[in-house]
C-alpha atoms as a PDB file:
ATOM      1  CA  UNK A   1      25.510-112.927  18.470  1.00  0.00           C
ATOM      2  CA  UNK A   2      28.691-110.092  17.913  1.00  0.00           C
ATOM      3  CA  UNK A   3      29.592-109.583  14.198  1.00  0.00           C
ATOM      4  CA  UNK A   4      32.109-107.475  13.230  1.00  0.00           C
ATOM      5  CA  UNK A   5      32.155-104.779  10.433  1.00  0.00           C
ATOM      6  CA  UNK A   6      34.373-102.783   8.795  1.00  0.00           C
ATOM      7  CA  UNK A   7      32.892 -99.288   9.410  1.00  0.00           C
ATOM      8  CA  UNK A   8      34.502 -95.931   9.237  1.00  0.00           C
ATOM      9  CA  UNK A   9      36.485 -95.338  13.122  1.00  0.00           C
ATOM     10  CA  UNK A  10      33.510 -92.305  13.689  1.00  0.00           C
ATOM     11  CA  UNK A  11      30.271 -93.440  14.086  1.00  0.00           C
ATOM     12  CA  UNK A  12      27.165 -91.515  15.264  1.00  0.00           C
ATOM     13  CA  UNK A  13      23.421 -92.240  16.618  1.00  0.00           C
ATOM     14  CA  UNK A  14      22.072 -92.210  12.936  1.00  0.00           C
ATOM     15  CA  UNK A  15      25.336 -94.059  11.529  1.00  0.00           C
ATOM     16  CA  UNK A  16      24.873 -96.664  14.345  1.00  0.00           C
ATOM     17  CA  UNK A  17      20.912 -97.192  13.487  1.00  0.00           C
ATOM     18  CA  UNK A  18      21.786 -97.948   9.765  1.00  0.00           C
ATOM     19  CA  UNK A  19      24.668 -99.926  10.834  1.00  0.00           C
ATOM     20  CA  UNK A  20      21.910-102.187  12.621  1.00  0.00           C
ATOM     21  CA  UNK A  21      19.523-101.874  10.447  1.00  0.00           C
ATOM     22  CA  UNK A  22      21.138-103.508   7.344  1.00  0.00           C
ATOM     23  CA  UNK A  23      22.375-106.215   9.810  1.00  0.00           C
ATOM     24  CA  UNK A  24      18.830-107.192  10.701  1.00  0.00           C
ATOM     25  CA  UNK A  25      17.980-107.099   7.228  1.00  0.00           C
ATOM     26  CA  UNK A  26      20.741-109.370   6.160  1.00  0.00           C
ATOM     27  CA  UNK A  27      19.511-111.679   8.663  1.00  0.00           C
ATOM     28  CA  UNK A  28      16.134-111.919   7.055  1.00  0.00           C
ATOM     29  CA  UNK A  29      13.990-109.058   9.557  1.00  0.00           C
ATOM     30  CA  UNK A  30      12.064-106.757   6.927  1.00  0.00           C
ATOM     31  CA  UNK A  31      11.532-102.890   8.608  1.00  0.00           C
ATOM     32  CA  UNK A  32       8.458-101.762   9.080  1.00  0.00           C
ATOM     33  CA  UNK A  33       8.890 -98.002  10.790  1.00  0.00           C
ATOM     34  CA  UNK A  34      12.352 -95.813  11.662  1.00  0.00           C
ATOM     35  CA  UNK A  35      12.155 -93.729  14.702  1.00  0.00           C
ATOM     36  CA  UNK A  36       8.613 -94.220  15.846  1.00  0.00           C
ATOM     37  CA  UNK A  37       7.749 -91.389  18.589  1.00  0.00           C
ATOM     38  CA  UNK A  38       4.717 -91.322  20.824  1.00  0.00           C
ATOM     39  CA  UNK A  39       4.634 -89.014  24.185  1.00  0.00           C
ATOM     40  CA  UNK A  40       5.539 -92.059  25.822  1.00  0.00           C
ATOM     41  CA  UNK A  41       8.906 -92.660  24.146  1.00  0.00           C
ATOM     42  CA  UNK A  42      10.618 -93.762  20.899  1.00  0.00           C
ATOM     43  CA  UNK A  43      11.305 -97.315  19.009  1.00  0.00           C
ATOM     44  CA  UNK A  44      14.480 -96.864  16.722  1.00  0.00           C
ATOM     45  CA  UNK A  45      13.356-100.058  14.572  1.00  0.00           C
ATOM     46  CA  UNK A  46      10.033-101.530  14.033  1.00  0.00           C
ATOM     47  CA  UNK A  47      10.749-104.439  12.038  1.00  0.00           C
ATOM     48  CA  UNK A  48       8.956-108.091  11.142  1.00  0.00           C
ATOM     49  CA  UNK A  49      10.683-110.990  11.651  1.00  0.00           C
ATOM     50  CA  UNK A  50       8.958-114.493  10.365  1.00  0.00           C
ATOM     51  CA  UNK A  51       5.163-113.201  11.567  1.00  0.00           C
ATOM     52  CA  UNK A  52       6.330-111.313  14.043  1.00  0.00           C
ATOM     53  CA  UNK A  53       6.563-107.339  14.831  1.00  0.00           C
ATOM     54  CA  UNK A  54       9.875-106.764  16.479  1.00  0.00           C
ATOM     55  CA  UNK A  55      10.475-103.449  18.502  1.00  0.00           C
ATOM     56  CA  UNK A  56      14.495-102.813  17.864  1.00  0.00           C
ATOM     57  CA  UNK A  57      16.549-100.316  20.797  1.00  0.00           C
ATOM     58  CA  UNK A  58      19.701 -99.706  18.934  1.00  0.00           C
ATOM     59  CA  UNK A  59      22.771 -98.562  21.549  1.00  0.00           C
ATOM     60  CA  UNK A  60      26.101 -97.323  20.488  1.00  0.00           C
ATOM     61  CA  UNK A  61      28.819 -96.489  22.523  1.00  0.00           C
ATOM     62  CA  UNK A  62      32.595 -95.096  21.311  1.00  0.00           C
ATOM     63  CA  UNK A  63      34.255 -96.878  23.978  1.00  0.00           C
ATOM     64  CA  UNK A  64      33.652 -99.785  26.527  1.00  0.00           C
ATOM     65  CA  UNK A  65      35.222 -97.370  29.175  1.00  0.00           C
ATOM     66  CA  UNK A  66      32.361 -96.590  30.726  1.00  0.00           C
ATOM     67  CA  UNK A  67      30.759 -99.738  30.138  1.00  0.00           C
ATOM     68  CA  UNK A  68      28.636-101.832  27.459  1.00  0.00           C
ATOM     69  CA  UNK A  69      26.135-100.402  25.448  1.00  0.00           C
ATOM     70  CA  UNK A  70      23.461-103.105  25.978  1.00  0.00           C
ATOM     71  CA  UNK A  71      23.929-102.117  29.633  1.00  0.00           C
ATOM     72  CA  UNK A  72      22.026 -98.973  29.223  1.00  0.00           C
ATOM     73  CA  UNK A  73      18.976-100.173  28.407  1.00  0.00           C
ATOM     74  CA  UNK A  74      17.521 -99.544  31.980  1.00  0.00           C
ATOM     75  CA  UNK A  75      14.561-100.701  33.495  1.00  0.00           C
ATOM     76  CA  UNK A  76      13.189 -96.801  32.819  1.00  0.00           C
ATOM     77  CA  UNK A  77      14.624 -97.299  29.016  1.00  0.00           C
ATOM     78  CA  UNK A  78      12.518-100.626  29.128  1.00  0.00           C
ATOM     79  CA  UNK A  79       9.215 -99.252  29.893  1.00  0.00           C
ATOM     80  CA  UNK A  80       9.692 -96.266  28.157  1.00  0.00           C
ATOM     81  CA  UNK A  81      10.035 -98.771  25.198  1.00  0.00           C
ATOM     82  CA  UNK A  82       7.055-101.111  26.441  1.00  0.00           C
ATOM     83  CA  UNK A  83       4.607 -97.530  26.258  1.00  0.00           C
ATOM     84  CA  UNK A  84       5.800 -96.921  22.705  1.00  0.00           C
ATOM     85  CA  UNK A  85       5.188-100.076  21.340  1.00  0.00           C
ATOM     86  CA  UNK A  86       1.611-100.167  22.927  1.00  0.00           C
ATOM     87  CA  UNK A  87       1.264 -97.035  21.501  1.00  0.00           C
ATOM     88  CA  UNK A  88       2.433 -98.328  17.693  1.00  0.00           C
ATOM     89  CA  UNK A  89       0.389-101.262  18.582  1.00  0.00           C
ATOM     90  CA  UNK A  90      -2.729 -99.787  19.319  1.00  0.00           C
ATOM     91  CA  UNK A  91      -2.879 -97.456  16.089  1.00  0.00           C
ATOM     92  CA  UNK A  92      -1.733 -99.742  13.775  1.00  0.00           C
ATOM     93  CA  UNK A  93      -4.262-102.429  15.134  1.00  0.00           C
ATOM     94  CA  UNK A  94      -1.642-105.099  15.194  1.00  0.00           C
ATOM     95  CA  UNK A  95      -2.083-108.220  16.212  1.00  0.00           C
ATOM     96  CA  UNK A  96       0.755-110.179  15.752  1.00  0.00           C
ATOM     97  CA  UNK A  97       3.103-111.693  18.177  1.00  0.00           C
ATOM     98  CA  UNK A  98       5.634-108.982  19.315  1.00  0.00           C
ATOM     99  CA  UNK A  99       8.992-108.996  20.933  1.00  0.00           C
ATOM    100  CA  UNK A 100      11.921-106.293  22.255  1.00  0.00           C
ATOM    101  CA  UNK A 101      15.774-107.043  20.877  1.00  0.00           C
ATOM    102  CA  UNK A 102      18.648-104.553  21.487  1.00  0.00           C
ATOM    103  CA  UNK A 103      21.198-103.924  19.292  1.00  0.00           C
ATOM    104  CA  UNK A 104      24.039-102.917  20.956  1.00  0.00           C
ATOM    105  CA  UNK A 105      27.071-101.469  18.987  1.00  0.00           C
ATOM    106  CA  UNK A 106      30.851-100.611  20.224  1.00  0.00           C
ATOM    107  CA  UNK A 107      34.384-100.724  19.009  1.00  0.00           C
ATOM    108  CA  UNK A 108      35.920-103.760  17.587  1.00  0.00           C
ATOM    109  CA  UNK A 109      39.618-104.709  17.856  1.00  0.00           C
ATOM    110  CA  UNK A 110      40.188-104.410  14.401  1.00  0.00           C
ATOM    111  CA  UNK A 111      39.348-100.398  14.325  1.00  0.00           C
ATOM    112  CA  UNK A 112      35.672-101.397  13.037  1.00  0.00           C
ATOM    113  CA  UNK A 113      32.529-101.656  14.956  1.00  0.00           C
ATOM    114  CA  UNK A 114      31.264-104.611  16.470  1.00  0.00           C
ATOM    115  CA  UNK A 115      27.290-105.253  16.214  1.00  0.00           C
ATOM    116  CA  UNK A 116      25.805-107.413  18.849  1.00  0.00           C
ATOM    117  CA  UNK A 117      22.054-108.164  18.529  1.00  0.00           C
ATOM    118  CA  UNK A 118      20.552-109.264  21.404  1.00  0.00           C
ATOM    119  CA  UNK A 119      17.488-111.613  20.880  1.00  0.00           C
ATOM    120  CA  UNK A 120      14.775-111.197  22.750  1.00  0.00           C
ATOM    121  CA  UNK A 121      16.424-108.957  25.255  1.00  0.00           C
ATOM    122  CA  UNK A 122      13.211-108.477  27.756  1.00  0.00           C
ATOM    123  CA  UNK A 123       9.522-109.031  27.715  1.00  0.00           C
ATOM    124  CA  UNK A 124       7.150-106.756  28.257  1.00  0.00           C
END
């Protein structure tokens, strides 16, 4: 699902992670943790959607020139995500259902920044 908002023309890696944060929380997802690091890797969101935890990668890009945002989440980028949720996981002794969305974030036509949030994007 692609929304678009009016956002100031610059937008950076902690501009873009609020961006998708209050989008999520519009849409009902409550967050847990910002910027959860382990040796493993990072989780830009935690959040809980409806019962379950929900392990957000936010990705911005300026420009499509070089291609989408949503495709750099690699299959490195994946388990590098998969390892830091364990990791969350494990010390927080959760045991609720879990999932991995994207939030991918690039220019709209409009001079704003369109936020596409990407469901479910890959299971661990």
């Amino acid at each position: 699902m692609t929304t678009p908002h009016r956002s100031p023309a610059r937008l950076d890696g902690p501009g873009a992670e609020l961006l998708a944060l209050r989008h999520l929380e519009a849409a009902g997802l409550r967050l847990l943790e910002r910027n959860y690091r382990c040796r493993g890797g990072e989780i830009d969101l935690v959040m809980l959607d409806r019962g379950s935890v929900v392990f957000v990668e936010v990705r911005f890009r300026s420009s499509t020139r070089f291609g989408r945002a949503e495709e750099t989440v690699t299959a490195t980028k994946q388990a590098r995500l998969v390892t830091a949720a364990s990791h969350y996981l494990q010390r927080r002794a959760e045991k609720r259902p879990t999932r991995f969305d994207v939030v991918a974030i690039h220019p709209a036509a409009d001079g704003g920044h369109a936020v596409e949030w990407i469901y479910d994007a890959f299971a661990a």
